[in-house]
PDB file of N, CA and C in Angstrom:
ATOM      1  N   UNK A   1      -4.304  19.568  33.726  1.00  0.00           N
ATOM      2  CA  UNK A   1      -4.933  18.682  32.768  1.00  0.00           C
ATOM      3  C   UNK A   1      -4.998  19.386  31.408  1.00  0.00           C
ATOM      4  N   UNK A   2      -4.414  18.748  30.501  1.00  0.00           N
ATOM      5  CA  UNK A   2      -4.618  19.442  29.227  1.00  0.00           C
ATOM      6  C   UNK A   2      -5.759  18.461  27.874  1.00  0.00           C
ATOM      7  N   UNK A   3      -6.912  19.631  27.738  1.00  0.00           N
ATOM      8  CA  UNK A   3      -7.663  19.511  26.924  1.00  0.00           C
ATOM      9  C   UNK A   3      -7.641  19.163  25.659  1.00  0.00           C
ATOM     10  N   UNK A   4      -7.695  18.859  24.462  1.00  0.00           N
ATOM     11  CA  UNK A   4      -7.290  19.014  23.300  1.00  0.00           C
ATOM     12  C   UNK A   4      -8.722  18.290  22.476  1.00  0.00           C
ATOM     13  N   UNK A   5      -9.461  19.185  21.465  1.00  0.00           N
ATOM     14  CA  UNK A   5     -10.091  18.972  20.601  1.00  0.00           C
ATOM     15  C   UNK A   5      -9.674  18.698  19.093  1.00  0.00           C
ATOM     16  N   UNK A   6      -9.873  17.594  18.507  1.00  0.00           N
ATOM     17  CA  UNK A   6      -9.434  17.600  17.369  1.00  0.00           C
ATOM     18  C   UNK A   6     -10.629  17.513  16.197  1.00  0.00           C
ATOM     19  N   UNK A   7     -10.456  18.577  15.035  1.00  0.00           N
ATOM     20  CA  UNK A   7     -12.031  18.855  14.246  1.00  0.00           C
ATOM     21  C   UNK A   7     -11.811  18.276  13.109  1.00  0.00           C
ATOM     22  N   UNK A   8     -12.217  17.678  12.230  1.00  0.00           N
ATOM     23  CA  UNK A   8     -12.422  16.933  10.719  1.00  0.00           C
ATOM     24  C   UNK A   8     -13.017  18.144   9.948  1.00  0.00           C
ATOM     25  N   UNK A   9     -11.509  18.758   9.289  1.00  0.00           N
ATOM     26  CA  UNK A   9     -12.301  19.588   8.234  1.00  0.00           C
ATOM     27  C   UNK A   9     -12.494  19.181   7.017  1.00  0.00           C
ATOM     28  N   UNK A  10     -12.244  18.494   6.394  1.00  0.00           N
ATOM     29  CA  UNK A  10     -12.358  17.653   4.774  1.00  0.00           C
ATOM     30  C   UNK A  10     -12.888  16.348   5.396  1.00  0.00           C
ATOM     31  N   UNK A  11     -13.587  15.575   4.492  1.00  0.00           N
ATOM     32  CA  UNK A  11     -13.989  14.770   4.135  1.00  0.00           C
ATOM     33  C   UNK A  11     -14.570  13.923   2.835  1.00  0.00           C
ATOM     34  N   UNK A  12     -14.646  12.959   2.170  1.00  0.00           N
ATOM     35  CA  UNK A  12     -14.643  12.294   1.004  1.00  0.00           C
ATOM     36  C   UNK A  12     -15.727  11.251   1.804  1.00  0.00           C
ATOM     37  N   UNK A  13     -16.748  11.240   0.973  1.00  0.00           N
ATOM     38  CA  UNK A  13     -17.155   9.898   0.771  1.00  0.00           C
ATOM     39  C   UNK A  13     -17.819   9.520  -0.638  1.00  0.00           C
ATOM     40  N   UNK A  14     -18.095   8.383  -0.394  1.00  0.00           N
ATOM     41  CA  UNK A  14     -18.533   7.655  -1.611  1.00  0.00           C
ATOM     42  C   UNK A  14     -20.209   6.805  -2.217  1.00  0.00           C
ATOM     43  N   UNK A  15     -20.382   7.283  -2.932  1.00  0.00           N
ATOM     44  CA  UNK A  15     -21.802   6.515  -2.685  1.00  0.00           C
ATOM     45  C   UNK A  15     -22.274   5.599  -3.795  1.00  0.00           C
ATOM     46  N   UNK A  16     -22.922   4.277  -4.471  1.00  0.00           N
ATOM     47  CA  UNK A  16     -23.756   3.975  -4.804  1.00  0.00           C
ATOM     48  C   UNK A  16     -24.856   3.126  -4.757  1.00  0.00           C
ATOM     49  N   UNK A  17     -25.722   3.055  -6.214  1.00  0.00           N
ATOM     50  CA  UNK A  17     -27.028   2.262  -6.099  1.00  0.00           C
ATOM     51  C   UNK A  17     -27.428   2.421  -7.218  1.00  0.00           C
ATOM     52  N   UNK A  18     -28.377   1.232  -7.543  1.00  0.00           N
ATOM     53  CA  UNK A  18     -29.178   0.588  -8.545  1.00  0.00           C
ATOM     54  C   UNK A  18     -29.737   1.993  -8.907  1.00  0.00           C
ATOM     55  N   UNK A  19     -30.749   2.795  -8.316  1.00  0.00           N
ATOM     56  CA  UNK A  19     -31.274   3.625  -8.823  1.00  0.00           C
ATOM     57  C   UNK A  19     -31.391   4.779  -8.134  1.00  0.00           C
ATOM     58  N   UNK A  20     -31.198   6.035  -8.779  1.00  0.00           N
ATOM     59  CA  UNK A  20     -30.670   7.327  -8.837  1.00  0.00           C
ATOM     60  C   UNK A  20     -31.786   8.170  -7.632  1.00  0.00           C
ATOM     61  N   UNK A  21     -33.540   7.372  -7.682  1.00  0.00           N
ATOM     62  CA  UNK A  21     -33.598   7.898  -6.213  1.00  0.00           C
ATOM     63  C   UNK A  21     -33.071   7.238  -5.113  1.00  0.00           C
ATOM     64  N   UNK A  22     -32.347   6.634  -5.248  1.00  0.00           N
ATOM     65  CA  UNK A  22     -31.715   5.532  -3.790  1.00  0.00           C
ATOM     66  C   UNK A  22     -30.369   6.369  -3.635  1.00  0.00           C
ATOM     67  N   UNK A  23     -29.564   7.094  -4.919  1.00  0.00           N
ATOM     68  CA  UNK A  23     -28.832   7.221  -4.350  1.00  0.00           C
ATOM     69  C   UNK A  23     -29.274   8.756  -3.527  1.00  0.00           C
ATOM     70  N   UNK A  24     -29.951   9.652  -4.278  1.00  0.00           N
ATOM     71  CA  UNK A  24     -30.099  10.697  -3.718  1.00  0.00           C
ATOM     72  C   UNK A  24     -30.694  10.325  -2.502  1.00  0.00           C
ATOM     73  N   UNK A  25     -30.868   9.658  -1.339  1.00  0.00           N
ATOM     74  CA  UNK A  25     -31.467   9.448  -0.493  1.00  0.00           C
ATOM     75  C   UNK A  25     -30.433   8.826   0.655  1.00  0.00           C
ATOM     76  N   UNK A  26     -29.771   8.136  -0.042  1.00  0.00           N
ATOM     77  CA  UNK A  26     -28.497   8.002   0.670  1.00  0.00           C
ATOM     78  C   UNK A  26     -27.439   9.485   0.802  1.00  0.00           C
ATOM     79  N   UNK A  27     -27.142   9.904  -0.153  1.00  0.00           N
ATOM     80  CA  UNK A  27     -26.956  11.332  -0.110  1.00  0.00           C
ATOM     81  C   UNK A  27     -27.029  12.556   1.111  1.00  0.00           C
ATOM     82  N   UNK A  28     -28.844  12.456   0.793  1.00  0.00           N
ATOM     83  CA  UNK A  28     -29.604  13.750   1.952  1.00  0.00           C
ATOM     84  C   UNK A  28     -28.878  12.940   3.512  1.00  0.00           C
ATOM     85  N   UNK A  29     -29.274  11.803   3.891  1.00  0.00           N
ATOM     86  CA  UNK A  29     -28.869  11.065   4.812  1.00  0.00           C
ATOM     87  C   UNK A  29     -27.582  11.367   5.235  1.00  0.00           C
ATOM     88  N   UNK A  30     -26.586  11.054   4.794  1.00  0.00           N
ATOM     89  CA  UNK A  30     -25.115  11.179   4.865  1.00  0.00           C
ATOM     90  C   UNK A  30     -24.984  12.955   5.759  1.00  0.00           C
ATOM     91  N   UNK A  31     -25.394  14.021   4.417  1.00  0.00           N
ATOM     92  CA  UNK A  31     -25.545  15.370   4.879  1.00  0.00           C
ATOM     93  C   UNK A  31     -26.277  15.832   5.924  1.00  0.00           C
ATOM     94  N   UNK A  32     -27.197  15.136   6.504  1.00  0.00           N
ATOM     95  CA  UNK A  32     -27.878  15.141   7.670  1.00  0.00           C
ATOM     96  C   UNK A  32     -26.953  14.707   8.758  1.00  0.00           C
ATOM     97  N   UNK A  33     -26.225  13.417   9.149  1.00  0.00           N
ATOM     98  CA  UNK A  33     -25.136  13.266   9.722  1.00  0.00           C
ATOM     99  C   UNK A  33     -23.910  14.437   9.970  1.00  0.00           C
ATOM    100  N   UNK A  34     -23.713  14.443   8.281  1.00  0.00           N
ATOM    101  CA  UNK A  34     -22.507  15.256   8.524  1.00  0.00           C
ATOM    102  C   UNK A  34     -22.669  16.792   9.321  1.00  0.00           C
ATOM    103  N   UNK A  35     -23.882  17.423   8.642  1.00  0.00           N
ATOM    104  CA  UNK A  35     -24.115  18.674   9.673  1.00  0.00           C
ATOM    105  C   UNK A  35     -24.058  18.761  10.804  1.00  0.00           C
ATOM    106  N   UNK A  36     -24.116  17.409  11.339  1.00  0.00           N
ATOM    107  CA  UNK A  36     -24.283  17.434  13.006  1.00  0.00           C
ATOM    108  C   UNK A  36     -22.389  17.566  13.414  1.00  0.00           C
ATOM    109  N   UNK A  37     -21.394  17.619  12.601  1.00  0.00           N
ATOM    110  CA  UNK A  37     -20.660  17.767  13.007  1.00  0.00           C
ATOM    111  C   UNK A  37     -19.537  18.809  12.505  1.00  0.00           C
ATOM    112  N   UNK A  38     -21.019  20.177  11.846  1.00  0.00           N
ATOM    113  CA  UNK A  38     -20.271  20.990  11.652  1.00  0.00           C
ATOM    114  C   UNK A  38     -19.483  20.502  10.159  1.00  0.00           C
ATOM    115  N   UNK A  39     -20.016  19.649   9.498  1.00  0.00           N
ATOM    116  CA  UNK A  39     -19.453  19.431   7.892  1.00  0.00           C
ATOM    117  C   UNK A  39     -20.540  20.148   7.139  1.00  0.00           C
ATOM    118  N   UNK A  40     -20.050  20.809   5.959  1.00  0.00           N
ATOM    119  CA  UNK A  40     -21.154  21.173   4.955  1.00  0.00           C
ATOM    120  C   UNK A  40     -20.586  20.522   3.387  1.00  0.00           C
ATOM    121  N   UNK A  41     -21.635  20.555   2.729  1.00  0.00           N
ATOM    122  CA  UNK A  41     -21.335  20.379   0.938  1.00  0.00           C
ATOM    123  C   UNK A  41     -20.346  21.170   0.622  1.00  0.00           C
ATOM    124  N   UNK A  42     -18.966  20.751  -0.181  1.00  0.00           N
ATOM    125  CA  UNK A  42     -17.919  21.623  -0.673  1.00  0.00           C
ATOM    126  C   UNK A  42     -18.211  21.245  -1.869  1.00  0.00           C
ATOM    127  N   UNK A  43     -18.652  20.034  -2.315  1.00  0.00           N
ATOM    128  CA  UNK A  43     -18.641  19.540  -4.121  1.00  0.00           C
ATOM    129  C   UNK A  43     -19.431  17.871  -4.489  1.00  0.00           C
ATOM    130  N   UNK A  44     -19.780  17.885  -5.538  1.00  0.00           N
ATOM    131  CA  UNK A  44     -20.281  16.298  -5.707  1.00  0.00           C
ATOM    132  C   UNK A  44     -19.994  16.450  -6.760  1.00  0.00           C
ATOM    133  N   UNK A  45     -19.874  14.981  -7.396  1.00  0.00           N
ATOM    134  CA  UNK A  45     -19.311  14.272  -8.368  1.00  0.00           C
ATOM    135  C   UNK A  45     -20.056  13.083  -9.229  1.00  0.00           C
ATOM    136  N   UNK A  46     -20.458  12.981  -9.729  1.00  0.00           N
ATOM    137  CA  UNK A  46     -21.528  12.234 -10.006  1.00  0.00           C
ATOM    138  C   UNK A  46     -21.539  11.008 -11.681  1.00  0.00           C
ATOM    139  N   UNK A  47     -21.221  10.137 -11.732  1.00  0.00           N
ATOM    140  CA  UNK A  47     -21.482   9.394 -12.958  1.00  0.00           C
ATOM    141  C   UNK A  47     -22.604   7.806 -12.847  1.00  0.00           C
ATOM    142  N   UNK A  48     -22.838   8.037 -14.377  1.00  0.00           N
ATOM    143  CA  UNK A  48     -23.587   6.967 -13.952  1.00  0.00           C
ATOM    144  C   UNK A  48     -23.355   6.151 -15.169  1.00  0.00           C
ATOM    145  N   UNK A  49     -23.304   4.145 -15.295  1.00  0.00           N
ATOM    146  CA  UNK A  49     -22.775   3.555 -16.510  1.00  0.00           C
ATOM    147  C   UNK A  49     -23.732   2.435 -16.340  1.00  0.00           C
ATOM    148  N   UNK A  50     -23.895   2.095 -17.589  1.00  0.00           N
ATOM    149  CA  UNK A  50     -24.914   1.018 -18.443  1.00  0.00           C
ATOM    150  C   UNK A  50     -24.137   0.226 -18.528  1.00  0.00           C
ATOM    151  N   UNK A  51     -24.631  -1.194 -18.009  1.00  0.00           N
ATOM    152  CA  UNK A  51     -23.567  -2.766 -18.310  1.00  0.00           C
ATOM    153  C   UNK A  51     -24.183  -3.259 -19.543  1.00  0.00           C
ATOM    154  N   UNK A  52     -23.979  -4.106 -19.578  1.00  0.00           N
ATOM    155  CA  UNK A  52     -23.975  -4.966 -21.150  1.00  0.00           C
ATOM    156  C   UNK A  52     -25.594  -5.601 -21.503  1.00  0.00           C
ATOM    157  N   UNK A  53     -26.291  -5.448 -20.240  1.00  0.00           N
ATOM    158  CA  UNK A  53     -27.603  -6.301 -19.725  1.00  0.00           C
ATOM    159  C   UNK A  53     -28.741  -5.111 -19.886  1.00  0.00           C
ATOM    160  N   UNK A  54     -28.267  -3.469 -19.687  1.00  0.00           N
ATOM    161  CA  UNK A  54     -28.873  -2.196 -20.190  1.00  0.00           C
ATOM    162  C   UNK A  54     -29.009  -1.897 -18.562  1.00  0.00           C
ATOM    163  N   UNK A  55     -28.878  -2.607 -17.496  1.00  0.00           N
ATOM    164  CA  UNK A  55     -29.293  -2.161 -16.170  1.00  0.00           C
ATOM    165  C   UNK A  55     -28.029  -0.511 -15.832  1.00  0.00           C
ATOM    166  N   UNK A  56     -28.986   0.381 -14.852  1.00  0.00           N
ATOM    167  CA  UNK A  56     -27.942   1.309 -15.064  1.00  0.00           C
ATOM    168  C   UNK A  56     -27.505   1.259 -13.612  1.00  0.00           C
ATOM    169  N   UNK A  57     -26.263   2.035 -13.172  1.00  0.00           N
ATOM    170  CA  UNK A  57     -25.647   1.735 -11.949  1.00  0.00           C
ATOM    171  C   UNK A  57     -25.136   3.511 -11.642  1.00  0.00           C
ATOM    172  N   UNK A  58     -25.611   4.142 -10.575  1.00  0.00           N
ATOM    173  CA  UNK A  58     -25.037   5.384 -10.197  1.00  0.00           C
ATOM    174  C   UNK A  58     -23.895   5.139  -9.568  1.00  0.00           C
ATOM    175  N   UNK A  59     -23.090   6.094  -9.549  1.00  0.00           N
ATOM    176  CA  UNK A  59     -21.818   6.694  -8.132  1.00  0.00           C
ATOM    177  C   UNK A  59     -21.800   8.190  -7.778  1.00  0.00           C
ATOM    178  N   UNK A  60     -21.794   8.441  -6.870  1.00  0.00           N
ATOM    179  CA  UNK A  60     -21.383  10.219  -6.602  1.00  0.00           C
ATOM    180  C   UNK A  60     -19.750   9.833  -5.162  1.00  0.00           C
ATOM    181  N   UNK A  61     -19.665  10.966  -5.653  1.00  0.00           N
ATOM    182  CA  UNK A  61     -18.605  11.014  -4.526  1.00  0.00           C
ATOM    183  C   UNK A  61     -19.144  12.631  -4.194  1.00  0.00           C
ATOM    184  N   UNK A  62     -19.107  12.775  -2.539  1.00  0.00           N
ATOM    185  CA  UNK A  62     -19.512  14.007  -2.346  1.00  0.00           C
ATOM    186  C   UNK A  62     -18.224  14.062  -1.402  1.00  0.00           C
ATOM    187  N   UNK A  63     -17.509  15.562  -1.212  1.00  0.00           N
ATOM    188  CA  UNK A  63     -16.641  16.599  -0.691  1.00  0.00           C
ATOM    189  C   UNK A  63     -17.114  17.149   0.109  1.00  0.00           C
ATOM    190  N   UNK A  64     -17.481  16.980   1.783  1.00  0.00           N
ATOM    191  CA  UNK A  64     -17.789  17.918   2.773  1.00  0.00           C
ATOM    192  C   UNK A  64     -16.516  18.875   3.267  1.00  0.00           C
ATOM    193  N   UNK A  65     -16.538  20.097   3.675  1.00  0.00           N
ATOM    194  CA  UNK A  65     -15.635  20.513   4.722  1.00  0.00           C
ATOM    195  C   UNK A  65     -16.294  21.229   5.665  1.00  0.00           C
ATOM    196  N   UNK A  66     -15.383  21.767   6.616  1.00  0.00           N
ATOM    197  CA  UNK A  66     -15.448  22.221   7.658  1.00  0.00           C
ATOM    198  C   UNK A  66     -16.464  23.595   7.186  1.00  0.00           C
ATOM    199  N   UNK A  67     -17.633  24.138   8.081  1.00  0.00           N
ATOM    200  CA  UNK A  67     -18.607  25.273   7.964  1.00  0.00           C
ATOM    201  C   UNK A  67     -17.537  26.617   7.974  1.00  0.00           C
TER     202      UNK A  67
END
């Protein structure tokens, strides 16, 4: 019988929200997940843009890899 494990060392995801503690909260969340599988923080990315109405809108993209 042959075994074979396969591990996710990179990963990309994407995040936003209305407001900047929502996204950081979605964020911690995500990294809580991901640790459980042996992902850590490699990088985040982060902008945030004003529509025409003044409401503001975040995005991050965060970079896990392999520990």
């Amino acid at each position: 019988m042959n075994f074979q494990l396969d591990f996710i060392e990179d990963k990309v995801e994407f995040f936003e929200a209305d407001h900047l503690n929502t996204l950081q909260k979605k964020i911690e969340s995500q990294i809580d997940e991901n640790r459980a599988i042996m992902l850590s923080v490699h990088s985040v990315s982060h902008q945030m843009h004003v529509n025409e109405n003044g409401q503001t809108y975040f995005t991050a993209v965060v970079h896990f890899k392999k520990k």
